[in-house]
Each structure stands twice: as structure tokens, then as C-alpha cells.
C-alpha atoms as a PDB file:
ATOM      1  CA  UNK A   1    -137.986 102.976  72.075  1.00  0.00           C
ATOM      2  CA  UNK A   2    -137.934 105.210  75.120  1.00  0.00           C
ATOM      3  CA  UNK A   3    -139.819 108.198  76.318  1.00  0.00           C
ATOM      4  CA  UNK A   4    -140.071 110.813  78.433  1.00  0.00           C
ATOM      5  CA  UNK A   5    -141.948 110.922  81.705  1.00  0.00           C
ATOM      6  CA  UNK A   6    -143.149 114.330  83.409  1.00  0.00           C
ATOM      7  CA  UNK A   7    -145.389 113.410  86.230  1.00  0.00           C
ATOM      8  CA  UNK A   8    -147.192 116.288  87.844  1.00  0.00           C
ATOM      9  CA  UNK A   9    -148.334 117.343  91.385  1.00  0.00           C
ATOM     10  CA  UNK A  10    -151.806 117.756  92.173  1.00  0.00           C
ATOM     11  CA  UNK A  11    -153.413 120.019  95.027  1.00  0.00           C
ATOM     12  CA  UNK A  12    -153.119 116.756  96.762  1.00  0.00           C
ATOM     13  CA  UNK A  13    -149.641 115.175  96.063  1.00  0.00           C
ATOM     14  CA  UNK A  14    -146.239 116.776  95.492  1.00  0.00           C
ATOM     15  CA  UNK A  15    -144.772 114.604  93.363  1.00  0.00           C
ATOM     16  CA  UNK A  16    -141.349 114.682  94.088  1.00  0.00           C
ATOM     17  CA  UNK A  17    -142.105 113.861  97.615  1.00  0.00           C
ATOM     18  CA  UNK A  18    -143.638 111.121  96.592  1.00  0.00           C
ATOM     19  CA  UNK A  19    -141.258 109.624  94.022  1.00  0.00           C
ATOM     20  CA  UNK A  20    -138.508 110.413  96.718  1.00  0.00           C
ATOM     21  CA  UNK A  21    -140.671 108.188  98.744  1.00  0.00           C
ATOM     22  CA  UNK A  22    -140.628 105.417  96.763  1.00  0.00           C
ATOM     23  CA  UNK A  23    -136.813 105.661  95.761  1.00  0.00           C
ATOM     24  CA  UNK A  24    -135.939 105.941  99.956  1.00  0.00           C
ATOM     25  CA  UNK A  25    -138.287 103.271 100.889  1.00  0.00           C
ATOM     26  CA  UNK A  26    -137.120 100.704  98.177  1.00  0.00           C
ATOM     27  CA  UNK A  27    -134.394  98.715 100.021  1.00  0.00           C
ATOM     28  CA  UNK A  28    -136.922  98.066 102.410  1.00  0.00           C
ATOM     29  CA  UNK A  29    -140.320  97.042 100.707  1.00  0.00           C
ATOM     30  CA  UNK A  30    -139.240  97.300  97.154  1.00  0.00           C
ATOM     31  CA  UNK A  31    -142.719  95.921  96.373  1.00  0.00           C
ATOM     32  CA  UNK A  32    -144.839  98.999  98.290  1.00  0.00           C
ATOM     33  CA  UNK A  33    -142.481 100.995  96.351  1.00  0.00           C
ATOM     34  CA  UNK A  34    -142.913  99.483  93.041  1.00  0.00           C
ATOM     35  CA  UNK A  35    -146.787  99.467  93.419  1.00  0.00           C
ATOM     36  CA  UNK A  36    -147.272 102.754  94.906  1.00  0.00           C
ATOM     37  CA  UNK A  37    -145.447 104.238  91.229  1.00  0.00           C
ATOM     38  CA  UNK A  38    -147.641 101.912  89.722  1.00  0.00           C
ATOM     39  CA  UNK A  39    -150.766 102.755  90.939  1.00  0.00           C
ATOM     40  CA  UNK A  40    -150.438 106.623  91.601  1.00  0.00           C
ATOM     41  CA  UNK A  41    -149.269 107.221  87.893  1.00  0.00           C
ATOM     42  CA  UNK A  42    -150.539 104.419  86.261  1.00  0.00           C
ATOM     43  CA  UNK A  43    -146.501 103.764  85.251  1.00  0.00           C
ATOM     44  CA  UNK A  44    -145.705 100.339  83.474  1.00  0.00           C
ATOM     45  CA  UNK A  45    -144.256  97.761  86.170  1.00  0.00           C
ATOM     46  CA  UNK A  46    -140.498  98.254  84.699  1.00  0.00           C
ATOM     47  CA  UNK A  47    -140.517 101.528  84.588  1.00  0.00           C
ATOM     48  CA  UNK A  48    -142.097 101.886  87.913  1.00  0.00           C
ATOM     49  CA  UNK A  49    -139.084  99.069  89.073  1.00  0.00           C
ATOM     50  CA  UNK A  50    -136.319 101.673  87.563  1.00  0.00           C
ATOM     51  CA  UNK A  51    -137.261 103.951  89.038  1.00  0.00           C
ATOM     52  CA  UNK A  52    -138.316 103.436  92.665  1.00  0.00           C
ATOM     53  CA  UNK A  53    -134.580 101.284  92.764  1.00  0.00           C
ATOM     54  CA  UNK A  54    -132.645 103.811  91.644  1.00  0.00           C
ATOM     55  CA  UNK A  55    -132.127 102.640  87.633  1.00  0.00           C
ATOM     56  CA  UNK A  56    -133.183 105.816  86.471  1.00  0.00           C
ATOM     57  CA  UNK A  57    -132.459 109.565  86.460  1.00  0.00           C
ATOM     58  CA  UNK A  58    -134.909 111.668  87.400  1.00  0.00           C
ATOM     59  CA  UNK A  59    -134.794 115.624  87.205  1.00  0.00           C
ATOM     60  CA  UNK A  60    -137.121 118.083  89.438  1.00  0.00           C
ATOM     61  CA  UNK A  61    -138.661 120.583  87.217  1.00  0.00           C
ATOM     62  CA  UNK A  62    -140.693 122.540  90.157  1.00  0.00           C
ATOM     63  CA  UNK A  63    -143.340 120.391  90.907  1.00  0.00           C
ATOM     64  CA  UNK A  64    -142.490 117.913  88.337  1.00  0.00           C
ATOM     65  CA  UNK A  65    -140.638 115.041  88.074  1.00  0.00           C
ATOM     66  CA  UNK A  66    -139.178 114.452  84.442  1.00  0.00           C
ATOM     67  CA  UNK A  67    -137.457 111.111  83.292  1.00  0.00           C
ATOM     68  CA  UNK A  68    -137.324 109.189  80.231  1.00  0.00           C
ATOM     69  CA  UNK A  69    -136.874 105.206  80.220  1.00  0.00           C
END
């Protein structure tokens, strides 16, 4: 079954930055990428792997990042 991600900024993260991040920095450490998804949205480790390599669409809803997987 999937479902829809929306992960939000905080006063201290803008989260699309930071997803961009991960997806940009993947061919080089995919693990740092992975992990940093991981840990700073508490995503599951597949979902995390889709999306920091690319697998999955994402959409920029301000200062939101919406997927579903």
C-alpha cells in the first residue's frame, strides 16, 4: 500500500534544501544521503533510498516537500 509523504520545514531546516541535498549528494555518499532522510524525518530505510537516488517524485508545496511511495 503506498502513502503520501509531506515533510515540513521548521524555523531551523528548509526542507527542500535539505531533501535537494540528499538527492545531489547521492552519487557520491549514497549512505550520508540515505541516513540523513532517515534520521531527520524518521523515513523508513526504502523510502529514504527512493528518494535520496532519485526513485521517487517529489513536488515542492512552499516549504513542503510532498511524495507518496
Amino acid at each position: 500500500m503506498k502513502r503520501t509523504y509531506t515533510l515540513r520545514s521548521a524555523d531551523w531546516i528548509y526542507t527542500p534544501g535539505m531533501v535537494r541535498l540528499a538527492v545531489d549528494q547521492y552519487t557520491f555518499n549514497p549512505q550520508w544521503s540515505v541516513k540523513m532522510l532517515r534520521d531527520g524525518f524518521n523515513l523508513p530505510p526504502k523510502v529514504a533510498k527512493d528518494l535520496a537516488s532519485g526513485a521517487i517524485t517529489y513536488t515542492i508545496e512552499g516549504e513542503s516537500v510532498t511524495f507518496t511511495a
